[in-house]
C-alpha atoms as a PDB file:
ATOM      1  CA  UNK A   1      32.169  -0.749  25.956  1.00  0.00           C
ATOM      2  CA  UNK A   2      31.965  -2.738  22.443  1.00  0.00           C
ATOM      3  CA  UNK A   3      31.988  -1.455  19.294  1.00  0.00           C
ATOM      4  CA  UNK A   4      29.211  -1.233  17.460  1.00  0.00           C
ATOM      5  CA  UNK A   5      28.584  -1.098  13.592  1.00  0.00           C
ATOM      6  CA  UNK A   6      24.986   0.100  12.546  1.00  0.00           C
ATOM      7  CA  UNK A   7      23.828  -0.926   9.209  1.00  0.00           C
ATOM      8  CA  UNK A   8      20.905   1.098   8.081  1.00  0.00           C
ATOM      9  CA  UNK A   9      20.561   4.703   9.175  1.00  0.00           C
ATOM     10  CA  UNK A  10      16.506   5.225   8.308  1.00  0.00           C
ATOM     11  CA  UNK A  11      13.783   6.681   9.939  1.00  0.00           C
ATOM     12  CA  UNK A  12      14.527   4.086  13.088  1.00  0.00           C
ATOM     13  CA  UNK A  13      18.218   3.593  12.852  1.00  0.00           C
ATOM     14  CA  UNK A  14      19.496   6.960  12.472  1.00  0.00           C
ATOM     15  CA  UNK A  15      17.800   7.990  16.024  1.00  0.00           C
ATOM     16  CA  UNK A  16      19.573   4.789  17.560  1.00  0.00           C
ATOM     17  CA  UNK A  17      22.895   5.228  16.336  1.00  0.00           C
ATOM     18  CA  UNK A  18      22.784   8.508  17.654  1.00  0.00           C
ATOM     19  CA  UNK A  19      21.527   7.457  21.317  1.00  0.00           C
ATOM     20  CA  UNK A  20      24.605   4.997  21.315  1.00  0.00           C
ATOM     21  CA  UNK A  21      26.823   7.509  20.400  1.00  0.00           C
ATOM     22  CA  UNK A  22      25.441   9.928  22.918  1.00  0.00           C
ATOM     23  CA  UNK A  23      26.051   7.125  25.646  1.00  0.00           C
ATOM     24  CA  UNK A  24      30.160   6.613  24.575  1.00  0.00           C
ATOM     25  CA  UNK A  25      29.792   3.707  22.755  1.00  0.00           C
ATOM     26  CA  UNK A  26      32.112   3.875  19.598  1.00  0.00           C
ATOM     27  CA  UNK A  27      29.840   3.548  16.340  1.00  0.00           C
ATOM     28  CA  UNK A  28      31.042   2.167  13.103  1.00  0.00           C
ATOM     29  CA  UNK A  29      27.927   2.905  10.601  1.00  0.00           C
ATOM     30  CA  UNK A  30      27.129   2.307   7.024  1.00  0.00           C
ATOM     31  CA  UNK A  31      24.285   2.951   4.927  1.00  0.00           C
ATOM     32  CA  UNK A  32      23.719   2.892   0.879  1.00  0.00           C
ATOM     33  CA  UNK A  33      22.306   6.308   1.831  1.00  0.00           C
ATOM     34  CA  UNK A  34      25.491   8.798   2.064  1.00  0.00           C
ATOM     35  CA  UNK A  35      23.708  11.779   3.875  1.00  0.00           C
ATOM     36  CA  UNK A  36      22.910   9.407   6.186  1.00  0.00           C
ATOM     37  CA  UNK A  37      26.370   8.324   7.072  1.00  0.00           C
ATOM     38  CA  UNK A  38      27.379  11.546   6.857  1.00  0.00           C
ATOM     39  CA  UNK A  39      24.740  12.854   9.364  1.00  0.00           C
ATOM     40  CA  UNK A  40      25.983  10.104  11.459  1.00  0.00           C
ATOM     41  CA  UNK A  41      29.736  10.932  10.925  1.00  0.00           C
ATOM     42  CA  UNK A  42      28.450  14.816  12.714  1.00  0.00           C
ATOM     43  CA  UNK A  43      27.244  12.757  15.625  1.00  0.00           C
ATOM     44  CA  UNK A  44      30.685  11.223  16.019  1.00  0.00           C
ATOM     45  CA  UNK A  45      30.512   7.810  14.389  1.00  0.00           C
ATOM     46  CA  UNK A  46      32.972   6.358  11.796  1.00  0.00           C
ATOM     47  CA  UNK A  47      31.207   6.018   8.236  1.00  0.00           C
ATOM     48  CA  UNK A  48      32.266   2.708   6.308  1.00  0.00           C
ATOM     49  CA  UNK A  49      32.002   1.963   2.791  1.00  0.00           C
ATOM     50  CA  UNK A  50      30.652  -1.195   2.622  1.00  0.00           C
ATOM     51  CA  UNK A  51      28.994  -3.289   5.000  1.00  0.00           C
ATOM     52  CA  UNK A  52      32.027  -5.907   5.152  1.00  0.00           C
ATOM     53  CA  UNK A  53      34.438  -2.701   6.435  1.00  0.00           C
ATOM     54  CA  UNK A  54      32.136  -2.263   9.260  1.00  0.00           C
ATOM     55  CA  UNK A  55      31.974  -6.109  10.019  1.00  0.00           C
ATOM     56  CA  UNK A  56      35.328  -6.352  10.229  1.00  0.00           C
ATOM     57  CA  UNK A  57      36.000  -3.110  13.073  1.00  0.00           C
ATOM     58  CA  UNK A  58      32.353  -3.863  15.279  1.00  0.00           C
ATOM     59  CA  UNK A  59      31.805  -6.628  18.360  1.00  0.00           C
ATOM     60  CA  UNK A  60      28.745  -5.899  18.140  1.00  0.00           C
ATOM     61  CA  UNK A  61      26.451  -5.311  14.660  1.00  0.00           C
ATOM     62  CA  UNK A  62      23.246  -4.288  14.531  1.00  0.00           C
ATOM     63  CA  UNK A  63      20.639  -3.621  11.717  1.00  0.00           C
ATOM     64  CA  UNK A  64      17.531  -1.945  10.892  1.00  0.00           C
ATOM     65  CA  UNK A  65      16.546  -2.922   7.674  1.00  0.00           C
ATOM     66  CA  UNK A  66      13.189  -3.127   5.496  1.00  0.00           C
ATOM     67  CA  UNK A  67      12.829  -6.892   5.034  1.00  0.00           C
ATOM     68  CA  UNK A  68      14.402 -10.108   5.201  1.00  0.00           C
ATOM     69  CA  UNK A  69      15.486 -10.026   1.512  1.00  0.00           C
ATOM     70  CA  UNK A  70      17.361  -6.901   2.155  1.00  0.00           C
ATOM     71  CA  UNK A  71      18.772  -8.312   5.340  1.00  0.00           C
ATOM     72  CA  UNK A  72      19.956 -11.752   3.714  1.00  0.00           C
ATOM     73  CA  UNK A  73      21.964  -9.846   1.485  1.00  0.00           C
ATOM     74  CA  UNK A  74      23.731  -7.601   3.984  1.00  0.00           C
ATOM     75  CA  UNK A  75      24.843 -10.760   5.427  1.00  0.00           C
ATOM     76  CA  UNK A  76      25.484 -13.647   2.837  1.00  0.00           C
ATOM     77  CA  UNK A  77      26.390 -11.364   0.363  1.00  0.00           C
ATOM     78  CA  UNK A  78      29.884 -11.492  -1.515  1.00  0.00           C
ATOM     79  CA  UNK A  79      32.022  -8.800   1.046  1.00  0.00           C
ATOM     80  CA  UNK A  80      28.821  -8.572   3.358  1.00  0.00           C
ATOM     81  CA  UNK A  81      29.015  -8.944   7.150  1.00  0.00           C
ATOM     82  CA  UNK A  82      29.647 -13.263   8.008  1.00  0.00           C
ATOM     83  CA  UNK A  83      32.650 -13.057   5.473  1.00  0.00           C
ATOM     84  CA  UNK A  84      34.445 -10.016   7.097  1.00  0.00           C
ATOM     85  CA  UNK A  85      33.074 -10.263  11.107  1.00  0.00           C
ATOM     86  CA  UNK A  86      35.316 -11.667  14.034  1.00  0.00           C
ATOM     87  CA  UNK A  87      34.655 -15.025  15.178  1.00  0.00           C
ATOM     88  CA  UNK A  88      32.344 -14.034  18.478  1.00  0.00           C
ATOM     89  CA  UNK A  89      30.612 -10.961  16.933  1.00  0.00           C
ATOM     90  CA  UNK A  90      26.751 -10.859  18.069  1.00  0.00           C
ATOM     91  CA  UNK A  91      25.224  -9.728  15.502  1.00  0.00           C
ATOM     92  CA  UNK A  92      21.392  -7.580  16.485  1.00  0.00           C
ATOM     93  CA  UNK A  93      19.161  -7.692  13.432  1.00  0.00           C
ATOM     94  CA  UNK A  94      15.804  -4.852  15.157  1.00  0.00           C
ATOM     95  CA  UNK A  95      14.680  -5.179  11.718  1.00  0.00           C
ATOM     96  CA  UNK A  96      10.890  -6.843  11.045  1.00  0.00           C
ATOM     97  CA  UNK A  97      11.480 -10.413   9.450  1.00  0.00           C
ATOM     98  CA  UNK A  98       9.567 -13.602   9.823  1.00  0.00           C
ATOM     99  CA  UNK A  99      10.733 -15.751  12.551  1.00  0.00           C
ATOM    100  CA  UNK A 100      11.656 -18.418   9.973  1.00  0.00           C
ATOM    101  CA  UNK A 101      13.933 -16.029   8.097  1.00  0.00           C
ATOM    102  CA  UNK A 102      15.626 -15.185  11.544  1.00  0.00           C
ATOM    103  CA  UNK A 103      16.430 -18.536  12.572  1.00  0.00           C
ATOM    104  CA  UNK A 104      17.646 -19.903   8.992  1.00  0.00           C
ATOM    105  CA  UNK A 105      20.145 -16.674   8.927  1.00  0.00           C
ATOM    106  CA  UNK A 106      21.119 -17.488  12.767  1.00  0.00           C
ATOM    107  CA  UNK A 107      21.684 -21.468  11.273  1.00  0.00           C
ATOM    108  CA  UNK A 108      24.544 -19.495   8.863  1.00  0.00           C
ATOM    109  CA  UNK A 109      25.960 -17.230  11.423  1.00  0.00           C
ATOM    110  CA  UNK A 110      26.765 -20.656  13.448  1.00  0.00           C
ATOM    111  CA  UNK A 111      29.180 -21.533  10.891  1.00  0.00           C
ATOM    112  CA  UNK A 112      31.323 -18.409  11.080  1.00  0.00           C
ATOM    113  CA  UNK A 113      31.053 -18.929  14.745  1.00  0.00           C
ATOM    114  CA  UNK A 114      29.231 -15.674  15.126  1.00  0.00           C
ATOM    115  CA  UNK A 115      25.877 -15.111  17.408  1.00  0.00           C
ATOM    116  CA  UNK A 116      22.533 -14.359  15.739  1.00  0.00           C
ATOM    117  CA  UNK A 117      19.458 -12.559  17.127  1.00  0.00           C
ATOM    118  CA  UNK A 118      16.352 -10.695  16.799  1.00  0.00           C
ATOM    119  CA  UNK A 119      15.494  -7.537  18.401  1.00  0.00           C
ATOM    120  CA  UNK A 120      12.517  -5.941  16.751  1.00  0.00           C
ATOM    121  CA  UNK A 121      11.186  -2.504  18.448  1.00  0.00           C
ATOM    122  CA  UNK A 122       7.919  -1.037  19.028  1.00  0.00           C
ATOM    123  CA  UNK A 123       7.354   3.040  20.221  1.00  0.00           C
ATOM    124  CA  UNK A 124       8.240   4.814  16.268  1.00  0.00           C
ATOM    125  CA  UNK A 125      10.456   7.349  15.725  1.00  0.00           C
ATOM    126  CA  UNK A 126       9.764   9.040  18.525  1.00  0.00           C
ATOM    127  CA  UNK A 127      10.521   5.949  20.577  1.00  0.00           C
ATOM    128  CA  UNK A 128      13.765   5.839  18.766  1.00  0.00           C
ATOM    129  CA  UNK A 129      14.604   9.145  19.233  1.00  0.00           C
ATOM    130  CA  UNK A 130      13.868   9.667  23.320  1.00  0.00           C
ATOM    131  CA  UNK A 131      15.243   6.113  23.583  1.00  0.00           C
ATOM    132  CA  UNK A 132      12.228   4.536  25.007  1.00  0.00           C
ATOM    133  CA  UNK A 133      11.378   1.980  22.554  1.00  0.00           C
ATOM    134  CA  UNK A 134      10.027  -1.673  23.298  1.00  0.00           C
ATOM    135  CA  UNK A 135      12.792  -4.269  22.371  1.00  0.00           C
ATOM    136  CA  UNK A 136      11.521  -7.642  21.975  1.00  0.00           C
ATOM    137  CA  UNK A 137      14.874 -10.173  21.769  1.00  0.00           C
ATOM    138  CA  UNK A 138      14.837 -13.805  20.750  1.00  0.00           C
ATOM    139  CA  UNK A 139      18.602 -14.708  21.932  1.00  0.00           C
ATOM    140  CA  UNK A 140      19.857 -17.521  24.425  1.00  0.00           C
ATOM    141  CA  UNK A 141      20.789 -16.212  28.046  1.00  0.00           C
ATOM    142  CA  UNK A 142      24.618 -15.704  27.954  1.00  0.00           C
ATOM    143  CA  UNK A 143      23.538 -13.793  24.891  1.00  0.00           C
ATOM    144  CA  UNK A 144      20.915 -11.401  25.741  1.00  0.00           C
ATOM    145  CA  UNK A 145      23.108 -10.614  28.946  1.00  0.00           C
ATOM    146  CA  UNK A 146      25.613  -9.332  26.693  1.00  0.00           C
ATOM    147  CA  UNK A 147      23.607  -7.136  24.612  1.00  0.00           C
ATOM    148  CA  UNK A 148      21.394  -5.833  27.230  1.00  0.00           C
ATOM    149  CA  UNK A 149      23.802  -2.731  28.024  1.00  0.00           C
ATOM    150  CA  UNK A 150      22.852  -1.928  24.437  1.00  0.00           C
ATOM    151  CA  UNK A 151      19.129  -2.447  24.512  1.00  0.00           C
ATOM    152  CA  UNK A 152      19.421  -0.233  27.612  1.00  0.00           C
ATOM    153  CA  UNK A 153      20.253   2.823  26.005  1.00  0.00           C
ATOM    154  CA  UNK A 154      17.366   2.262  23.399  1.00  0.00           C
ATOM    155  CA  UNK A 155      14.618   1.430  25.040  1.00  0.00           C
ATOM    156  CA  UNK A 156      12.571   1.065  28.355  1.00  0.00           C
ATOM    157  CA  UNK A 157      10.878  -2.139  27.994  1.00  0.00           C
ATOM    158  CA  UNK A 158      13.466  -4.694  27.316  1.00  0.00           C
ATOM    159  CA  UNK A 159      11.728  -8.112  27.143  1.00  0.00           C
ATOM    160  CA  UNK A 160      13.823 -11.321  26.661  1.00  0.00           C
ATOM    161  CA  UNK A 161      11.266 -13.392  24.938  1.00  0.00           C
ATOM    162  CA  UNK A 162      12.866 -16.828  24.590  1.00  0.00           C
ATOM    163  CA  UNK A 163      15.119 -18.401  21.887  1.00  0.00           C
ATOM    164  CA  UNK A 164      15.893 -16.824  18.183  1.00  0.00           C
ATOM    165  CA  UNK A 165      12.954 -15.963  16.756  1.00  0.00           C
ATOM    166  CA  UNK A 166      10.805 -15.512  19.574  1.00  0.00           C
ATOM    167  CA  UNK A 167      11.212 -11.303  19.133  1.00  0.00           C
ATOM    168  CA  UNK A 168      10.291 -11.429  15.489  1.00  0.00           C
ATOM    169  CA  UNK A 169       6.958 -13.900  16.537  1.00  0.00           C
ATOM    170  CA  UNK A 170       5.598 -11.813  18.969  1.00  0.00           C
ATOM    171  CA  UNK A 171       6.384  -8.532  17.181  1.00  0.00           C
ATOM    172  CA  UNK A 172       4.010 -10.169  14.197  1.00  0.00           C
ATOM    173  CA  UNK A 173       1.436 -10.965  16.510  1.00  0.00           C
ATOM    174  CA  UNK A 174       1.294  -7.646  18.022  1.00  0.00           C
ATOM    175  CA  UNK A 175       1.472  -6.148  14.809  1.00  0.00           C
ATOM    176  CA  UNK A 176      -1.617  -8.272  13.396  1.00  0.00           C
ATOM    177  CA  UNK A 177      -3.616  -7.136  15.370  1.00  0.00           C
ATOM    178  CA  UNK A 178      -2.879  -3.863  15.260  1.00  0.00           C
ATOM    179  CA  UNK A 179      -3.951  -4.204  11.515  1.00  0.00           C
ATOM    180  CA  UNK A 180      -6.746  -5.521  11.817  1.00  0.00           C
ATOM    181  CA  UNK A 181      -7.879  -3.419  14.403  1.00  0.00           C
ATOM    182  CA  UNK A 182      -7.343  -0.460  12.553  1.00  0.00           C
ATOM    183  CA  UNK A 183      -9.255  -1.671   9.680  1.00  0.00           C
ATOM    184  CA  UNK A 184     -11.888  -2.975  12.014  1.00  0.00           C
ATOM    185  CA  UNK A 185     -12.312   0.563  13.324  1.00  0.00           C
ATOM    186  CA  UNK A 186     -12.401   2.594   9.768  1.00  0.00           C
ATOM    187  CA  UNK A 187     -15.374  -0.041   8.927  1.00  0.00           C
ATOM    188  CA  UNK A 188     -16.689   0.908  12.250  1.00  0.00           C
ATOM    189  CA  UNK A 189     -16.456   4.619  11.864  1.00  0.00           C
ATOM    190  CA  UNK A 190     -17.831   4.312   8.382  1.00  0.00           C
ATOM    191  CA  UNK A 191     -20.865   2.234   9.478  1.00  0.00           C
ATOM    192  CA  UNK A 192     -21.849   4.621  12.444  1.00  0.00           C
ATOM    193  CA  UNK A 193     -21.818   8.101  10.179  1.00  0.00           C
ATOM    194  CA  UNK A 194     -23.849   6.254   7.537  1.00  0.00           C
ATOM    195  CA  UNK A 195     -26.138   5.373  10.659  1.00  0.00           C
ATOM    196  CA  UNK A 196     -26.229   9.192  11.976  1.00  0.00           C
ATOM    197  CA  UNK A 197     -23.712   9.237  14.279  1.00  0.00           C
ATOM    198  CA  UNK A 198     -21.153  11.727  14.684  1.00  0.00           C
ATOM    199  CA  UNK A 199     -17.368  10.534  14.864  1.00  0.00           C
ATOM    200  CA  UNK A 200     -17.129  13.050  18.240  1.00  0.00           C
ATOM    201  CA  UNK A 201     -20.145  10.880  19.895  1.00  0.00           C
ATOM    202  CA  UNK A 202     -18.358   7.378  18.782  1.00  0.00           C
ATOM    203  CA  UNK A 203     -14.849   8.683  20.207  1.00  0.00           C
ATOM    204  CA  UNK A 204     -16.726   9.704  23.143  1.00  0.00           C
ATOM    205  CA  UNK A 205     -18.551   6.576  23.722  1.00  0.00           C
ATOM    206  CA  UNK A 206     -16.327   4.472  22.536  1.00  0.00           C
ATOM    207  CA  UNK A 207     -13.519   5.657  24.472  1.00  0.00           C
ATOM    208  CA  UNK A 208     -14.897   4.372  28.056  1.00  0.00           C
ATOM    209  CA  UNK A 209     -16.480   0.993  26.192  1.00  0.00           C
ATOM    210  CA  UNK A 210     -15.717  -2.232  25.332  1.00  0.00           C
ATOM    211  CA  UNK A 211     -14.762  -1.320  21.685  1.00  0.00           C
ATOM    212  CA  UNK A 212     -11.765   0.417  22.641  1.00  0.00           C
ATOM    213  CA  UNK A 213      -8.625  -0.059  20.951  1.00  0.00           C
ATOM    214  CA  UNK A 214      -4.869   1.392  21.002  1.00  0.00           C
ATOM    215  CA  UNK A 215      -5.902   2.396  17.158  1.00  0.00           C
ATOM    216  CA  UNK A 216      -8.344   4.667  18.471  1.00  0.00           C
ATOM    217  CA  UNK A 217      -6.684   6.083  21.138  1.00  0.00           C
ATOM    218  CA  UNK A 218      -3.705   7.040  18.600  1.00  0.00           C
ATOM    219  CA  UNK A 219      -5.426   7.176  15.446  1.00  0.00           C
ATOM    220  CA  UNK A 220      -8.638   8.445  15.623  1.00  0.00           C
ATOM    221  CA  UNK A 221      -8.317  12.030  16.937  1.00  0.00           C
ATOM    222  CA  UNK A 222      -4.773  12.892  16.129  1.00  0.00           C
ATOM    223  CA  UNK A 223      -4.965  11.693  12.169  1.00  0.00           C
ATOM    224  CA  UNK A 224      -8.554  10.713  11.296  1.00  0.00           C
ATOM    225  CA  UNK A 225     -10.464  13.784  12.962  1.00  0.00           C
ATOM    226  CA  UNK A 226      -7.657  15.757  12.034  1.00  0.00           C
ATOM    227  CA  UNK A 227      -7.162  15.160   8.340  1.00  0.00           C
ATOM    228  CA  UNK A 228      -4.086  14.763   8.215  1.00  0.00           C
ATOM    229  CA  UNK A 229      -1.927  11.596   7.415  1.00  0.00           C
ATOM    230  CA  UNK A 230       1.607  12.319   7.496  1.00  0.00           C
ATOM    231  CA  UNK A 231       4.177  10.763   9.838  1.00  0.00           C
ATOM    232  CA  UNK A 232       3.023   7.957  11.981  1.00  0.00           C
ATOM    233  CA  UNK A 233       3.136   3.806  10.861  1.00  0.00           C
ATOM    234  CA  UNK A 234       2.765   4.028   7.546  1.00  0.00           C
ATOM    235  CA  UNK A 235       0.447   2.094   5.298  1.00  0.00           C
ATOM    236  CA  UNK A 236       3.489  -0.121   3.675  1.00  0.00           C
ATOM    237  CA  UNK A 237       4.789  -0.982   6.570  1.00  0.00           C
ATOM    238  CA  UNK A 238       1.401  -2.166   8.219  1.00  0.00           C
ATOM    239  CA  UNK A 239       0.784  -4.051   4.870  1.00  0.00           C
ATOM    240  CA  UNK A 240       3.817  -5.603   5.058  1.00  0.00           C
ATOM    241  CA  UNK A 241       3.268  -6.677   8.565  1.00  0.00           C
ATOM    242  CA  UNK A 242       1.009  -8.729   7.693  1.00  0.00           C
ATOM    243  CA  UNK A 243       2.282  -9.669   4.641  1.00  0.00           C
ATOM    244  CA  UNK A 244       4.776 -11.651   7.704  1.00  0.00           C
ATOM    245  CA  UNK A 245       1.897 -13.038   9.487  1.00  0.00           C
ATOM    246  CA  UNK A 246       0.583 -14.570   6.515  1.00  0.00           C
ATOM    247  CA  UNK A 247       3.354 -15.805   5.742  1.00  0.00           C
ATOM    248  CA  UNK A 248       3.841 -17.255   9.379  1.00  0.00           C
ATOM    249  CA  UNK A 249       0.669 -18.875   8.541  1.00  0.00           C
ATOM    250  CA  UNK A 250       1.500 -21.079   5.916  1.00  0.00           C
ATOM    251  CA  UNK A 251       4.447 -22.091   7.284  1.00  0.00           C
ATOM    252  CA  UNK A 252       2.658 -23.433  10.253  1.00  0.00           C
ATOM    253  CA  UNK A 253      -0.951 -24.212   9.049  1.00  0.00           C
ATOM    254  CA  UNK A 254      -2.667 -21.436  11.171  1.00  0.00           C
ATOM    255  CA  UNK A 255      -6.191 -20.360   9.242  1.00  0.00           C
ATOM    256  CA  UNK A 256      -6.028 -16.557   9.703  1.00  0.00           C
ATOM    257  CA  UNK A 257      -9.055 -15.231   7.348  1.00  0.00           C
ATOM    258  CA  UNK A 258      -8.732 -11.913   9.615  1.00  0.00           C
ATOM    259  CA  UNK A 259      -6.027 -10.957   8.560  1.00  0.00           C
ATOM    260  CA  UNK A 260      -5.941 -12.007   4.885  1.00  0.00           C
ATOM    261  CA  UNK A 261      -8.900  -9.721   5.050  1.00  0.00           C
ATOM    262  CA  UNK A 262      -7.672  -6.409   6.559  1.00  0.00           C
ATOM    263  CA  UNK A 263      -4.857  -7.007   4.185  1.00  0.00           C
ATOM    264  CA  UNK A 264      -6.890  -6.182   1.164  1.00  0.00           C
ATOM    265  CA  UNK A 265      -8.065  -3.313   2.821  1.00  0.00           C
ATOM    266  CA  UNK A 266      -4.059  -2.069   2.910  1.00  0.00           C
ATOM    267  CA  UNK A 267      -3.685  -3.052  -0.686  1.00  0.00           C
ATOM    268  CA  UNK A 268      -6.546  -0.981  -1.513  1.00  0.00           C
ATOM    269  CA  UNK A 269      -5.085   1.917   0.212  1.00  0.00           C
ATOM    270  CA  UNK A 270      -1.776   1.112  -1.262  1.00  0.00           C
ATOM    271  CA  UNK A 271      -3.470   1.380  -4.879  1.00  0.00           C
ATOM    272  CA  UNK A 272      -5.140   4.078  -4.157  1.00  0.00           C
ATOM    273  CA  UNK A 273      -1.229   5.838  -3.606  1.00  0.00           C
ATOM    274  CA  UNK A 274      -1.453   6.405   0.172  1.00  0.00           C
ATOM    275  CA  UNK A 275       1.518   3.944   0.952  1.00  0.00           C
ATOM    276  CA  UNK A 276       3.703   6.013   2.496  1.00  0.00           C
ATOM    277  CA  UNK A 277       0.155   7.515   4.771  1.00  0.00           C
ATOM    278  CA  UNK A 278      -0.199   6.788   8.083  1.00  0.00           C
ATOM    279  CA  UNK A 279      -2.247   3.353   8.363  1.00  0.00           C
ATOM    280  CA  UNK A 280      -5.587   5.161   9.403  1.00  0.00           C
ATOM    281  CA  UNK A 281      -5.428   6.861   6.174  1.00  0.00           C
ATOM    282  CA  UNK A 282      -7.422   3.478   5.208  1.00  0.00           C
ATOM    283  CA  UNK A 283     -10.190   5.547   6.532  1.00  0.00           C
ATOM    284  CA  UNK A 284     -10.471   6.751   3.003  1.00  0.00           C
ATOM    285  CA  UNK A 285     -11.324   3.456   1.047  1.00  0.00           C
ATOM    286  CA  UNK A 286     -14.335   3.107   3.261  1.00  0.00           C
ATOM    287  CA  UNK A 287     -15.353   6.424   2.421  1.00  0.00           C
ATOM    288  CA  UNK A 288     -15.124   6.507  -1.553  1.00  0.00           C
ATOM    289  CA  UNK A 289     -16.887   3.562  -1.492  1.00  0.00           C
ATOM    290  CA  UNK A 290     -19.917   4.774   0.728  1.00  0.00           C
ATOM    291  CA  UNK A 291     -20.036   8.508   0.550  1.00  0.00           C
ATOM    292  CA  UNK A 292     -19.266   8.897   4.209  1.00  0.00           C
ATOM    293  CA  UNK A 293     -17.679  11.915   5.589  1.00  0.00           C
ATOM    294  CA  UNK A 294     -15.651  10.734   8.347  1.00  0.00           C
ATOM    295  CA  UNK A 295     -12.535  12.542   7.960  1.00  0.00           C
ATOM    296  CA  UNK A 296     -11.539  16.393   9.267  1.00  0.00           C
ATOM    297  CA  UNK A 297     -14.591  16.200  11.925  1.00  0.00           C
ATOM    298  CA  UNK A 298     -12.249  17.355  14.740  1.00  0.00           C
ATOM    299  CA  UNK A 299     -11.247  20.541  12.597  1.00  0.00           C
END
């Protein structure tokens, strides 16, 4: 089996490192977080100080990071990963990055003679945790054939989606529209209460209709109904998600007044201090600024 380093134990990576631990692989991991690596030391990993030790013991590195920045640093930085990894290491970066920023950091990793790609998830923490996540990779062949043992242990729907890049591009589409389709339905929601409907007739209705959506199947009874916002995809991360697409768009000259508009609706949310909410708290921007009562109606 290779050796693996893990750089960033969060919400998503912790879970993972300790599914590859739990399968025999031997984990190197390092995070700025200490109780982290620490937690992850319990599970039977090797902690590393710095990101460079950890290059220099894996085969195989993999990251879960919260943006590109954060991930360019890791890597280019002075004593980060390409100036301490082996010649050969593949290097897995499941964090969410523009394609653009994956494929100029795979350009770089081609000069230390090390292999590049991108692996972004879908499923949560709960995905992460029972192992089932969706892995989208971007990687050539000979590549993704060596990695798959990996992506076996942490997910269930591996999909090999073409060159570097590819992951990140369809992980940004998917996430677009499940922005916008939240936001759609909290506009939705708002509209119909304000017309006289209740939000148990519209779940009802809608439910076996053409207006169905994954963000009502997941958002509307478990966190809207309920009143309660905690866990889940949280606004940030949505907002930043298309924050990606956007940029996407510019970079290729793809209109997409959709989603510039649901973003608002995030950064509204995100003013409002409900960042770190699950996205449907959104739900709450359309109802200060109608009067609607659309939250708590499955209490």
């Amino acid at each position: 089996m290779m050796k693996i380093g893990f750089i960033g134990l969060g919400a998503m990576g912790r879970p993972m490192a300790f599914n590859l631990l739990a399968a025999g692989f031997e984990v190197f991991a390092f995070d700025l977080s200490e109780a982290a690596v620490k937690e992850t030391e319990a599970k039977g990993a090797r902690g590393c100080a710095t990101a460079g030790e950890l290059a220099s013991k894996a085969e195989a590195i993999i990251c879960s990071l919260p943006n590109a920045k954060i991930v360019e640093s890791v890597m280019t930085g002075k004593g980060g990963v390409f100036e301490n990894c082996h010649e050969g290491t593949i290097i897995i970066d499941m964090s969410s990055v523009s394609p653009n920023s994956t494929r100029a950091m795979a350009k770089k990793a081609a000069q230390y003679g090390v292999r590049y790609l991108d692996a972004p998830v879908s499923g949560g923490v709960s995905g992460a945790a029972a192992g089932t996540l969706t892995i989208m990779a971007g990687a050539d062949d000979e590549t993704f054939a060596l990695v798959k043992p990996i992506f076996d242990v942490l997910g269930k729907k591996i999909y090999h989606i073409g060159e570097v890049g590819g992951g990140d591009a369809i992980k940004m589409v998917n996430n677009l529209l499940l922005g916008c389709n939240m936001a759609a339905l909290a506009e939705a929601l708002t509209l119909g209460v304000r017309c006289g409907l209740s939000v148990e007739t519209m779940k009802e209705v809608i439910s076996v209709s053409s207006g169905r959506s994954y963000a009502l199947d997941a958002k509307l009874e478990k966190f809207i109904m309920a009143d309660q916002f905690t866990g889940g995809f949280a606004v940030d991360l949505q907002y930043k998600d298309l924050g990606l697409a956007l940029e996407a768009s510019r970079d290729e000259k793809v209109p997409l007044p959709m989603t510039a508009a649901a973003m608002q609706i995030y950064e509204a949310a995100r003013a409002r201090g409900q960042g770190r909410e699950d996205m449907s708290s959104v739900v709450k921007v359309w109802e200060d600024l109608t009067g609607a009562k659309v939250r708590g109606t499955g209490q």
